[in-house]
C-alpha atoms as a PDB file:
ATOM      1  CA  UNK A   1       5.207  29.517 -37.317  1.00  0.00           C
ATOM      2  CA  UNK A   2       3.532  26.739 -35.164  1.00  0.00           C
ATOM      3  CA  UNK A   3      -0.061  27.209 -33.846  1.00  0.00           C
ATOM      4  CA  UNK A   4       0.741  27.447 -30.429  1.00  0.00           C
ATOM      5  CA  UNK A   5       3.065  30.720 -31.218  1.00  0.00           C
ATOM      6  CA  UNK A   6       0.558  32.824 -32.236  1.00  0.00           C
ATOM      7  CA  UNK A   7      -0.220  35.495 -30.049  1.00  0.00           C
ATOM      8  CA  UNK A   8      -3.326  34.854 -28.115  1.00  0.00           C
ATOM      9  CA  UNK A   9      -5.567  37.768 -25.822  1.00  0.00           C
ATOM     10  CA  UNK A  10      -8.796  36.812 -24.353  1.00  0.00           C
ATOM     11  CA  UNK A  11     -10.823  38.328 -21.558  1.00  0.00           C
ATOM     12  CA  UNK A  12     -11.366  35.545 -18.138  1.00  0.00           C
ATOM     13  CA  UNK A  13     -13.303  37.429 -16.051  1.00  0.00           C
ATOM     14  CA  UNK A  14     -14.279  41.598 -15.909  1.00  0.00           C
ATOM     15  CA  UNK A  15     -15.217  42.924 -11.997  1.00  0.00           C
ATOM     16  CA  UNK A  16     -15.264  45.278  -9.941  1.00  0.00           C
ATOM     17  CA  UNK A  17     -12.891  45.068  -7.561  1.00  0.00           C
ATOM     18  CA  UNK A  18     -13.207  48.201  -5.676  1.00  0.00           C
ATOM     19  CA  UNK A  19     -16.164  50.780  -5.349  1.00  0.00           C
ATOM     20  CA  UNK A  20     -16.080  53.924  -2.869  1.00  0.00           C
ATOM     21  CA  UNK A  21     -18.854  56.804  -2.952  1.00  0.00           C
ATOM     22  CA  UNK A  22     -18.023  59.899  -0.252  1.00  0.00           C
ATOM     23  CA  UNK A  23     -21.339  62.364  -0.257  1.00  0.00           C
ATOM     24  CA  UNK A  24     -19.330  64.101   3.209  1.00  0.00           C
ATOM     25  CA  UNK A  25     -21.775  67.214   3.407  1.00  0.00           C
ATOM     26  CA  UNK A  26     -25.227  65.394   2.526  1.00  0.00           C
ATOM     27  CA  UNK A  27     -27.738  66.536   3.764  1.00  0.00           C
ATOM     28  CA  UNK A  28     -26.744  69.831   3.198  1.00  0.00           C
ATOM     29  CA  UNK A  29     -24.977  69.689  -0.494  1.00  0.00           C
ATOM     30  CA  UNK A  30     -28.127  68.730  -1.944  1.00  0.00           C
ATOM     31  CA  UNK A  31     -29.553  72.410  -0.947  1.00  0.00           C
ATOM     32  CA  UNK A  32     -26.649  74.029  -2.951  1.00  0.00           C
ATOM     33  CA  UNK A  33     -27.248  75.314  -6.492  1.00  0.00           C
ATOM     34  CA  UNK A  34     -23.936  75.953  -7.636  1.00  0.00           C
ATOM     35  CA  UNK A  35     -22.323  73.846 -10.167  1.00  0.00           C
ATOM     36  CA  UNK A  36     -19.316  71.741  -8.591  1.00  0.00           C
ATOM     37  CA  UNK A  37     -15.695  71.478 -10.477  1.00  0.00           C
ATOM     38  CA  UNK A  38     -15.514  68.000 -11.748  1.00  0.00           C
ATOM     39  CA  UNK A  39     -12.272  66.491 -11.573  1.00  0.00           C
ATOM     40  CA  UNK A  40     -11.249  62.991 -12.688  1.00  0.00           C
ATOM     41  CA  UNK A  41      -8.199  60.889 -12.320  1.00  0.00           C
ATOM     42  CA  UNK A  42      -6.849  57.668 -14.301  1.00  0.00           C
ATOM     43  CA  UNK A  43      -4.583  54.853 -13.038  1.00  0.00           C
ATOM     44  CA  UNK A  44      -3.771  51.870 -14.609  1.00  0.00           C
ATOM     45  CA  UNK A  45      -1.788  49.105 -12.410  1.00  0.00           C
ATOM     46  CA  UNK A  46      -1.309  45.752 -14.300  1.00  0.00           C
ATOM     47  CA  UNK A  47       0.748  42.395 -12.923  1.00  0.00           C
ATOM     48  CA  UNK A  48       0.901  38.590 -13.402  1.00  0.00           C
ATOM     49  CA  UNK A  49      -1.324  36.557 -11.585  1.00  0.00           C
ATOM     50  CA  UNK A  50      -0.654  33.200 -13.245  1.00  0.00           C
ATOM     51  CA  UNK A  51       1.576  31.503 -16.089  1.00  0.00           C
ATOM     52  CA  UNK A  52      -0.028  33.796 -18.968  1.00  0.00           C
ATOM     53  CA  UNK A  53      -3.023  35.515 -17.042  1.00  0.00           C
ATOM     54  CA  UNK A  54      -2.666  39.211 -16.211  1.00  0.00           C
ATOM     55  CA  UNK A  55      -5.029  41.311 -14.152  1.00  0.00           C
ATOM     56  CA  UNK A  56      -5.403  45.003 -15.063  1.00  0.00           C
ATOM     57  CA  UNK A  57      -7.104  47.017 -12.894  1.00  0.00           C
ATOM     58  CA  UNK A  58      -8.097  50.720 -14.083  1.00  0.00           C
ATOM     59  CA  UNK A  59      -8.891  52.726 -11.252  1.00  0.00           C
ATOM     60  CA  UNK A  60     -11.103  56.066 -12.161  1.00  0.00           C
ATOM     61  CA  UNK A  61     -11.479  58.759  -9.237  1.00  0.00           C
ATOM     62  CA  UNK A  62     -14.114  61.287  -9.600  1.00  0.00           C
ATOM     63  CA  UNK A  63     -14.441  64.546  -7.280  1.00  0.00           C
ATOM     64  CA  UNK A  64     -16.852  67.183  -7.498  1.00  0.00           C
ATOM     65  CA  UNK A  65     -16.068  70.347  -5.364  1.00  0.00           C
ATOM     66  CA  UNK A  66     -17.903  73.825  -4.751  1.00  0.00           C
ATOM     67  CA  UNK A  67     -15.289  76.129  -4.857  1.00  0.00           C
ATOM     68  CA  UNK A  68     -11.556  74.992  -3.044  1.00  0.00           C
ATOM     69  CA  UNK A  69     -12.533  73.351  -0.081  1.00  0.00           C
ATOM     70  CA  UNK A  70     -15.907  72.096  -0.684  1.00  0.00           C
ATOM     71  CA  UNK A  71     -16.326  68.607  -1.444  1.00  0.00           C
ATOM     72  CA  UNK A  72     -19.572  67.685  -2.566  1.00  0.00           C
ATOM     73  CA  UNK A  73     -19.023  63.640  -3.850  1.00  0.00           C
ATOM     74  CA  UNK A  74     -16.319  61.542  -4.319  1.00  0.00           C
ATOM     75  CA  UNK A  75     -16.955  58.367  -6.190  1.00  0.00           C
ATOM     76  CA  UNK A  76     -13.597  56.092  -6.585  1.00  0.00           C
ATOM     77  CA  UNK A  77     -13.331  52.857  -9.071  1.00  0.00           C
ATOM     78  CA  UNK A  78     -11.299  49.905  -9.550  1.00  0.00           C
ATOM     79  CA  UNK A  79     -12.482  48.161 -12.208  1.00  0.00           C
ATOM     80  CA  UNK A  80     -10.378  44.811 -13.352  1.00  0.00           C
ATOM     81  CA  UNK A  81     -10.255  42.136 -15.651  1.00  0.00           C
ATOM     82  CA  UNK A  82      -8.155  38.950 -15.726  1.00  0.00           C
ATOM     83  CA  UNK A  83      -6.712  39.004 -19.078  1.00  0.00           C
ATOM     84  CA  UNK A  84      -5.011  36.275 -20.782  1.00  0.00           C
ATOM     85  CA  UNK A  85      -2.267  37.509 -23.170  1.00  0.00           C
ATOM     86  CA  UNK A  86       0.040  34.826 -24.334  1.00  0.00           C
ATOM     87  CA  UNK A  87       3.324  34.670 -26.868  1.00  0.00           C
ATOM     88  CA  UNK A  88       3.345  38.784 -26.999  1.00  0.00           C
ATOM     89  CA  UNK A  89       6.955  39.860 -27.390  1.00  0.00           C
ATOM     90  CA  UNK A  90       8.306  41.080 -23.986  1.00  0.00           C
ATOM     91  CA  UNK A  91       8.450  44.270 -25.574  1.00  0.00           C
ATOM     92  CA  UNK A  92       4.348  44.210 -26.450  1.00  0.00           C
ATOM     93  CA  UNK A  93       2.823  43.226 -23.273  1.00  0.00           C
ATOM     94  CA  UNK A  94       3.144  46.677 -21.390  1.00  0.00           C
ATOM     95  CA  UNK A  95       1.602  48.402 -24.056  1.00  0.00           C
ATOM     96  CA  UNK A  96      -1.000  45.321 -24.831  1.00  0.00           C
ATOM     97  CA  UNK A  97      -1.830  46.411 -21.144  1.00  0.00           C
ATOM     98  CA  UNK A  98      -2.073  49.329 -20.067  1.00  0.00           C
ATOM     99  CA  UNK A  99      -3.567  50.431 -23.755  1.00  0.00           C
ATOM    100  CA  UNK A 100      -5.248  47.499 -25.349  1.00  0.00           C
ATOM    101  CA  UNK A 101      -6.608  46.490 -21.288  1.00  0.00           C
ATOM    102  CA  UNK A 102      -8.104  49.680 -20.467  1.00  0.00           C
ATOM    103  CA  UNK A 103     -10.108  50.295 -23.640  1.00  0.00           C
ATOM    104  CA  UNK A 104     -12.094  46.890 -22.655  1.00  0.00           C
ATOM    105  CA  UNK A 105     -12.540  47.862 -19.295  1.00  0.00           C
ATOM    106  CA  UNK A 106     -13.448  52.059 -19.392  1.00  0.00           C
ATOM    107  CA  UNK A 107     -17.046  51.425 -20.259  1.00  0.00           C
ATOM    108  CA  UNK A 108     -17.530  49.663 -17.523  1.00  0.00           C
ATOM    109  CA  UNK A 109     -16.029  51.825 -15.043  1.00  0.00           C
ATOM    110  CA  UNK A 110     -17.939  54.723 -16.564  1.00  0.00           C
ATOM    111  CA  UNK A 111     -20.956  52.805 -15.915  1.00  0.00           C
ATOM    112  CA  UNK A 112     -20.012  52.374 -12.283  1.00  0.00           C
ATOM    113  CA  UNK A 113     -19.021  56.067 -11.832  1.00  0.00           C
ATOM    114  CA  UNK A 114     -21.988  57.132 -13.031  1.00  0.00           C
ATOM    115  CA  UNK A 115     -24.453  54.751 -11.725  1.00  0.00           C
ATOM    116  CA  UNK A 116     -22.863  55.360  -7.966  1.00  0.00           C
ATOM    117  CA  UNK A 117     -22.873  59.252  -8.502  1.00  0.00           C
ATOM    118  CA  UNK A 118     -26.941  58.696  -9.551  1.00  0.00           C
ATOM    119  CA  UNK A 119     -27.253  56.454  -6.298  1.00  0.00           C
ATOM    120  CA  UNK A 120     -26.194  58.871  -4.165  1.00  0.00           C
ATOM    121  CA  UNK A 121     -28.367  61.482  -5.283  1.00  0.00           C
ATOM    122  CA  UNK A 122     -26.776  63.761  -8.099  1.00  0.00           C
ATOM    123  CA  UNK A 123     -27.138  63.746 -11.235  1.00  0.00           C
ATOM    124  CA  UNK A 124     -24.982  61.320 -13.508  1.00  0.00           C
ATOM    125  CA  UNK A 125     -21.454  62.224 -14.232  1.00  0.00           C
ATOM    126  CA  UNK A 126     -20.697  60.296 -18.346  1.00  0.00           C
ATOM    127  CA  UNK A 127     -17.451  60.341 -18.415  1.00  0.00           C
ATOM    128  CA  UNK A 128     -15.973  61.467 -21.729  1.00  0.00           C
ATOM    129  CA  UNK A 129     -13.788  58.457 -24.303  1.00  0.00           C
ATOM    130  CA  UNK A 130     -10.346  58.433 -23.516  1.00  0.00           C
ATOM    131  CA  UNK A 131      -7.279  57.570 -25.810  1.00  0.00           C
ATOM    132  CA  UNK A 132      -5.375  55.490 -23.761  1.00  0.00           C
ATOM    133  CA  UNK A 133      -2.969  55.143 -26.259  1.00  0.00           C
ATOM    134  CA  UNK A 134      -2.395  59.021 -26.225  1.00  0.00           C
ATOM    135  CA  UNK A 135      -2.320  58.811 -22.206  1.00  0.00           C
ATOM    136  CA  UNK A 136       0.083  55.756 -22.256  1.00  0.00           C
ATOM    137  CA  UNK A 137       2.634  57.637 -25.086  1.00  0.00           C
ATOM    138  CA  UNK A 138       2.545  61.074 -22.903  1.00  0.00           C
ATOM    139  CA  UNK A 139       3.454  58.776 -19.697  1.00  0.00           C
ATOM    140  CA  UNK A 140       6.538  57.279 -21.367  1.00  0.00           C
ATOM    141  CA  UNK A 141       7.448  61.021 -21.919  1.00  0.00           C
ATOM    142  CA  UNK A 142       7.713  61.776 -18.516  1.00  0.00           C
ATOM    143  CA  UNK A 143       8.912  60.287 -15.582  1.00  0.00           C
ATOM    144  CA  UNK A 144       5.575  58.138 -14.272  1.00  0.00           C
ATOM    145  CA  UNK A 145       3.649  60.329 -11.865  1.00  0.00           C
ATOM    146  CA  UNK A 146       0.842  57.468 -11.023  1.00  0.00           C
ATOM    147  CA  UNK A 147      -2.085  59.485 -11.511  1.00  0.00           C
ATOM    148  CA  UNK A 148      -2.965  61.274 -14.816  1.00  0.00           C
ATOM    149  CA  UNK A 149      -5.222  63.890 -14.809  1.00  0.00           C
ATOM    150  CA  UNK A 150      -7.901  63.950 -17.193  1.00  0.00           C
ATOM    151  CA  UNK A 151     -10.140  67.017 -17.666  1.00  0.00           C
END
């Protein structure tokens, strides 16, 4: 096997590509003393942006809610990275993605998540590890729904 066919992964670049923060009922939420439902949502997209380099972007949704109708903050993600992943079997490079991608790149959105939900008031939300690889084997299960609820 030749040097150049070895399989090769590296990390460009690591942003944040999109941040959102809702607080629609401030003033008045911060008066309430009830603890909200937290409810959090994965999605990982992942394409080719160049000969070799892929950007993944995992995209974590937070909501907090008093009661059904109550929102109290909703704090929205995308955090990417421009990966380069090289002479990977065809077969490899979803899972090398939307697995190996994600666990590089969920620290950092659960730094953003909870540094924007201690921004806008409230205290921080640490979101808890996720297997990705347990997320990624129940998706191939079942017909792909986008968004994968995580509680």
């Amino acid at each position: 096997m030749t040097e150049n066919a070895q399989p090769v992964f590296s990390i460009e670049k690591i942003y944040v590509k999109d941040l959102s923060l809702e607080v629609p009922n401030a003033p008045q939420i911060f008066l309430e003393r009830e603890n909200p439902q937290i409810n959090v949502q994965l999605r990982t997209d992942g394409n080719a942006v160049d000969d070799g380099l892929f950007e993944v972007v995992l995209t974590v949704t937070v909501s907090a809610k008093l009661g059904e109708d109550r929102s109290v903050f909703l704090v929205e993600v995308a955090q990417a990275g421009v990966f380069q992943i090289r002479n990977v079997p065809e077969g490899d490079l979803e899972p090398v993605m939307m697995i190996g991608c994600p666990n590089i790149l969920f620290p950092y959105a659960r730094e953003a998540v909870s540094d924007a939900i201690t921004r806008a008031g409230f205290q921080p939300v640490l979101l808890a590890p996720v297997n990705f690889e347990a997320l990624y084997q129940a998706r191939q299960q079942q017909a792909p729904t986008g968004d994968i609820p995580v509680q």
